[in-house]
N, C-alpha and C. Protein backbone atom coordinates (compact mmCIF):
# COMPACT_ATOMS: atom_id res chain seq x y z
N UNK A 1 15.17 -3.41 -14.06
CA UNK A 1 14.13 -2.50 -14.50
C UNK A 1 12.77 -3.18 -14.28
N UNK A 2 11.69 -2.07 -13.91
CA UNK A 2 10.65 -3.13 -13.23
C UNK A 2 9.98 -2.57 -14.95
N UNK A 3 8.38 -3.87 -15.24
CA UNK A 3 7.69 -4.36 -16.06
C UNK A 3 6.69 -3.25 -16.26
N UNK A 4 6.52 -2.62 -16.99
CA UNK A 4 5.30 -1.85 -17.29
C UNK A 4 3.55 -2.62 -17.20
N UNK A 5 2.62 -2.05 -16.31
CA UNK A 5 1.80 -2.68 -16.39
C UNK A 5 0.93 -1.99 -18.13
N UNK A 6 0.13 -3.26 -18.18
CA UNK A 6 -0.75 -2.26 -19.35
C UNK A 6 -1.86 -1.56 -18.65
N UNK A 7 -2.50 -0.94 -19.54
CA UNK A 7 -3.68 -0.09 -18.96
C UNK A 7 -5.05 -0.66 -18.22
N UNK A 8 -5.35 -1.84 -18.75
CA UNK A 8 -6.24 -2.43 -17.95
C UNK A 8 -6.04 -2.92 -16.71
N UNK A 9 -4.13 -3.70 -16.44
CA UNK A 9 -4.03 -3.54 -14.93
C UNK A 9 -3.57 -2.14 -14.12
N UNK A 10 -3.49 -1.30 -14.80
CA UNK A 10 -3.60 0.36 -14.29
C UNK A 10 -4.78 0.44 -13.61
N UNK A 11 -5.89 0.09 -14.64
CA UNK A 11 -7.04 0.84 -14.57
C UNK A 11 -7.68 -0.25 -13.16
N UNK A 12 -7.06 -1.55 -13.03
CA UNK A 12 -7.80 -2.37 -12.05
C UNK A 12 -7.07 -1.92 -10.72
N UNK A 13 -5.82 -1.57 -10.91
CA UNK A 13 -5.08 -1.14 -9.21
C UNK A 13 -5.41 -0.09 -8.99
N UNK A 14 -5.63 0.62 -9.65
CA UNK A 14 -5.79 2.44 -9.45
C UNK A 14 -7.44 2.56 -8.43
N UNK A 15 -8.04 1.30 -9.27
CA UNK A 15 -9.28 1.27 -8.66
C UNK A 15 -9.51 0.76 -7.00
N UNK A 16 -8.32 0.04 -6.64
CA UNK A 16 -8.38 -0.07 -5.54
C UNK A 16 -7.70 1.49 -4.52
N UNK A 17 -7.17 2.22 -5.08
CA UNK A 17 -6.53 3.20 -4.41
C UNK A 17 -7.36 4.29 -3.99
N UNK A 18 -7.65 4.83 -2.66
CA UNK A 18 -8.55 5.82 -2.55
C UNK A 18 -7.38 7.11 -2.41
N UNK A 19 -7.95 8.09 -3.17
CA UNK A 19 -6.98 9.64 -2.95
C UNK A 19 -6.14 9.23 -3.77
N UNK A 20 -5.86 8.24 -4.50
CA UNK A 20 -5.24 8.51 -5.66
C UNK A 20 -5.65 8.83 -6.99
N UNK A 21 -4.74 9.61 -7.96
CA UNK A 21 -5.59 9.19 -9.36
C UNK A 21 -4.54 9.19 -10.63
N UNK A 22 -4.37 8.55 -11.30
CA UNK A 22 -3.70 8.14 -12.35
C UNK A 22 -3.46 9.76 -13.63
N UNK A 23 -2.42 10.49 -14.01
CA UNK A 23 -2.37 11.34 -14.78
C UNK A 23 -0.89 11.11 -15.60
N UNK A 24 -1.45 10.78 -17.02
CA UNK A 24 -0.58 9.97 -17.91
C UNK A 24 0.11 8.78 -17.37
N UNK A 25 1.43 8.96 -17.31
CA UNK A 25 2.31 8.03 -16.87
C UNK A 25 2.62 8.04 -15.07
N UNK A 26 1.88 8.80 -14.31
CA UNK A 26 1.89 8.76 -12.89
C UNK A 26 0.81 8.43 -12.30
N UNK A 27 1.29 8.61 -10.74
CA UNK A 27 -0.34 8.17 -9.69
C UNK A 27 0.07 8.87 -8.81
N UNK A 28 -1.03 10.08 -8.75
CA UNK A 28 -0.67 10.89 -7.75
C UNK A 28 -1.83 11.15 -6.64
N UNK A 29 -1.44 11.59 -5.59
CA UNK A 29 -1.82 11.88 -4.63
C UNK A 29 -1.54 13.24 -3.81
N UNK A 30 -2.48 13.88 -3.32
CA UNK A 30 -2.52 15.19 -2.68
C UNK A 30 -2.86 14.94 -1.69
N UNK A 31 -2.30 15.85 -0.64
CA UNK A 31 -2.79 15.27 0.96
C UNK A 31 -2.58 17.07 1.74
N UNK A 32 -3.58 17.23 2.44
CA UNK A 32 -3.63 18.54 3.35
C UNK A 32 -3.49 18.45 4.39
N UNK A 33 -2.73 19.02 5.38
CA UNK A 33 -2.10 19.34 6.59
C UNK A 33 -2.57 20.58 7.26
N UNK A 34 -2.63 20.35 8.50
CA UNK A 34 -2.89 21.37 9.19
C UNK A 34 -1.87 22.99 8.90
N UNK A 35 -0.77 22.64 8.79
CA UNK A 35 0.42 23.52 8.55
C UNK A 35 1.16 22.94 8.09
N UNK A 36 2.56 24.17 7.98
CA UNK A 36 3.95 23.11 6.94
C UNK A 36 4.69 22.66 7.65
N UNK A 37 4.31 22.29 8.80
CA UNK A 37 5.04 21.66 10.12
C UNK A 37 4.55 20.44 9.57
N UNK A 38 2.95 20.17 9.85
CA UNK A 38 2.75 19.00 9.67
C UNK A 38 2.40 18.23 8.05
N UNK A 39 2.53 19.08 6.98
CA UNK A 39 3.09 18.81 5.50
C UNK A 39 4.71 18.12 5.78
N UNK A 40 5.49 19.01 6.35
CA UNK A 40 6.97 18.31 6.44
C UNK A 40 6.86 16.93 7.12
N UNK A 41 6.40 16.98 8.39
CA UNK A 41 6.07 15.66 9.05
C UNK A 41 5.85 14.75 8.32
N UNK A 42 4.48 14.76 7.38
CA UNK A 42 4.90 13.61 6.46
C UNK A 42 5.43 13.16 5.68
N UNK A 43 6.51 14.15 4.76
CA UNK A 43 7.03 13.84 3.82
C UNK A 43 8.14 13.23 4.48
N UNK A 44 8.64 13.75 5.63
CA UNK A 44 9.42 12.79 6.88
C UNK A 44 9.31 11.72 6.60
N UNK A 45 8.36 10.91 6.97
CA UNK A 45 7.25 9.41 6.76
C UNK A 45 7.44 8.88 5.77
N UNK A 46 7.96 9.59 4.62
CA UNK A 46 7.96 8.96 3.48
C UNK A 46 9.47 8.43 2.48
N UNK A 47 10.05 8.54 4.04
CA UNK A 47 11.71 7.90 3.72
C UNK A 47 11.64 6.81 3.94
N UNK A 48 11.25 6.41 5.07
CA UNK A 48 11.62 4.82 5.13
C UNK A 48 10.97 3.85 4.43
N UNK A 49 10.07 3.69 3.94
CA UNK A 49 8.93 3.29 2.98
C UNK A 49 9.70 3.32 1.74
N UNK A 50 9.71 4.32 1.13
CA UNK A 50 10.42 4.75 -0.05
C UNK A 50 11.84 3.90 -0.40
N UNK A 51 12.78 3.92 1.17
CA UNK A 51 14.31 3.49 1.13
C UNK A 51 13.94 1.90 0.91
N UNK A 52 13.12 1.38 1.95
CA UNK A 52 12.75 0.13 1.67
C UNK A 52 12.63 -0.64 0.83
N UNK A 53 11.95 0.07 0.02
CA UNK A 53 11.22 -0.34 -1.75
C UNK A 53 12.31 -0.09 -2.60
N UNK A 54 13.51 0.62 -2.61
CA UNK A 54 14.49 1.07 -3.72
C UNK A 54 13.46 2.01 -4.50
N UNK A 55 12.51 2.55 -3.85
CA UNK A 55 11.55 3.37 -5.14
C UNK A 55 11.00 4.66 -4.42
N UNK A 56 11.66 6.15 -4.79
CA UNK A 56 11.14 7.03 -4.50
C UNK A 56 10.41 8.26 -5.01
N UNK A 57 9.22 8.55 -5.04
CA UNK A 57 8.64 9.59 -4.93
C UNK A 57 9.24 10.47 -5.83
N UNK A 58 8.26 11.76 -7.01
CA UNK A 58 8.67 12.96 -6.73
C UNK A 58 7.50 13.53 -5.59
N UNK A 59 8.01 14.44 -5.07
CA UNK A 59 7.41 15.56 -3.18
C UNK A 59 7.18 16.63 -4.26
N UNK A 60 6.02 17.05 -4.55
CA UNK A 60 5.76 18.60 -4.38
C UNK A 60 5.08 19.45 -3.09
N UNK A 61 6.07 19.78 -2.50
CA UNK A 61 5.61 21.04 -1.36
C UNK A 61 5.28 22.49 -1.23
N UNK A 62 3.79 22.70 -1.35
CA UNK A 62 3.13 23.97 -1.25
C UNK A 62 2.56 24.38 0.45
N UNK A 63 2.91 24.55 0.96
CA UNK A 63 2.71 25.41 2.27
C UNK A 63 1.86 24.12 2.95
N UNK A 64 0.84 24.00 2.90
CA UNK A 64 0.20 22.89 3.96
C UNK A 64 -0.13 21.72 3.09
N UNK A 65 0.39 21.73 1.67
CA UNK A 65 0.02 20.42 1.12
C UNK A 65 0.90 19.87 0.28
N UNK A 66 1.05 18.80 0.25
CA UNK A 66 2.02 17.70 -0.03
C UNK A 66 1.27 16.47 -1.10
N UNK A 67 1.98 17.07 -2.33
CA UNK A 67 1.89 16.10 -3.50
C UNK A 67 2.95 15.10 -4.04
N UNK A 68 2.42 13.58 -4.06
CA UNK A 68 2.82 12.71 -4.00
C UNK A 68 2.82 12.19 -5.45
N UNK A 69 4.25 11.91 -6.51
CA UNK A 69 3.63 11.35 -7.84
C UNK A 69 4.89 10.28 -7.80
N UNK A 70 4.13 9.12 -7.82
CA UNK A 70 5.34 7.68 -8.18
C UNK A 70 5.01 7.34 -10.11
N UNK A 71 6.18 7.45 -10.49
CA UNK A 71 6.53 6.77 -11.67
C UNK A 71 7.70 5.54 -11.43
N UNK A 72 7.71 4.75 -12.35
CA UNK A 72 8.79 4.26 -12.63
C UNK A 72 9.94 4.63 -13.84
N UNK A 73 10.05 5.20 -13.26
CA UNK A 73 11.54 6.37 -14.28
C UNK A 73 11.67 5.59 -15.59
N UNK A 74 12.74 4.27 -14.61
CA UNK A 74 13.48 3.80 -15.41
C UNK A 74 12.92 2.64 -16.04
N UNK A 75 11.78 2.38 -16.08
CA UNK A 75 10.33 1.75 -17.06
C UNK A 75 10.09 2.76 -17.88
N UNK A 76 9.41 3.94 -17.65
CA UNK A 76 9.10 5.11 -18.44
C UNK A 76 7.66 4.93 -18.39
N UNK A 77 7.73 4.51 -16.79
CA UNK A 77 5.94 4.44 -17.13
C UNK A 77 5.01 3.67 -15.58
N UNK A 78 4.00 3.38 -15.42
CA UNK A 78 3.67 2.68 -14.11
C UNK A 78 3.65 1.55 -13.81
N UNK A 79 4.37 0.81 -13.25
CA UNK A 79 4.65 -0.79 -12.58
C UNK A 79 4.31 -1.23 -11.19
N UNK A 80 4.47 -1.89 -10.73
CA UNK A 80 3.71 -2.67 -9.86
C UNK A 80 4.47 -2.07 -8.61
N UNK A 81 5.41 -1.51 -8.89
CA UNK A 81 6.46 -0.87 -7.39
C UNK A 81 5.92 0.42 -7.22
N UNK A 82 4.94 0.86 -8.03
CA UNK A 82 4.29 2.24 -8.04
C UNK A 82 2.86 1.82 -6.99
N UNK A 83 2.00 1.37 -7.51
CA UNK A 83 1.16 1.01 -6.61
C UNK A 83 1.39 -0.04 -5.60
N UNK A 84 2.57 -0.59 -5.35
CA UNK A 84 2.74 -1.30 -4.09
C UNK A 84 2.95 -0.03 -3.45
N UNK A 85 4.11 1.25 -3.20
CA UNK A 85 4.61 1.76 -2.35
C UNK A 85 3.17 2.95 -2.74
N UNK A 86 2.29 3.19 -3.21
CA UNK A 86 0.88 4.36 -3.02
C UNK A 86 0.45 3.29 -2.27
N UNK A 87 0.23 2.21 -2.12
CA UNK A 87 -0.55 1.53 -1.02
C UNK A 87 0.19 2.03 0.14
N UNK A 88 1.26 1.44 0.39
CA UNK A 88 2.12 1.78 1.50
C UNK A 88 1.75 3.25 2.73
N UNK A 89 2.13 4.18 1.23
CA UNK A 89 1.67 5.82 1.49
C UNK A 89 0.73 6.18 2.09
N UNK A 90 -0.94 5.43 1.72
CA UNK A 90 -1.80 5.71 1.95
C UNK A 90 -2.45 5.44 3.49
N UNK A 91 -1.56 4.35 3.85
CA UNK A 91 -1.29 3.96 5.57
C UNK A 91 -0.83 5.11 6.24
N UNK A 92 -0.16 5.87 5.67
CA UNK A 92 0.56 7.14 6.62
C UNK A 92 -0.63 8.04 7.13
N UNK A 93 -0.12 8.82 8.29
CA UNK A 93 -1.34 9.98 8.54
C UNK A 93 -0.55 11.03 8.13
């Protein structure tokens, strides 16, 4: 089980993250696509990353946009495998 950060190292990683933003116990991210061709395309992108880390994503998919929220479940809260793999994410096009 990964380590819960406290809020002040929340509040210092979050600050490095652009397009992300912290809501309660997640860090989410929204991203717009030309179409749901290219919404699917990335959520594509976001297997191997994900498989890598042992840490995946919930995907919300609305027609051309693709919302991204990492928790750590089984912490019950945000850890350091959350903003390692939103860094990761944020490399994708």
């Amino acid at each position: 089980m990964a380590d819960l950060l406290n809020d002040t190292e929340i509040k210092e990683r979050a600050s490095q993250l652009l397009g992300w933003t912290v809501e309660g116990k997640q860090l989410r991210c929204t991203r717009s696509f030309k179409d749901f061709i290219g919404a699917i395309a990335f959520v594509n992108k976001l297997v191997e990353p994900s498989e890598a880390a042992g840490h995946h994503p919930d995907i919300e998919i609305s027609y051309n946009k693709v919302t991204v929220n990492l928790t750590s479940h089984d912490a019950g809260g945000l850890s350091e495998k959350d903003f390692t793999l939103a860094q990761e994410i944020s490399t994708l096009d």
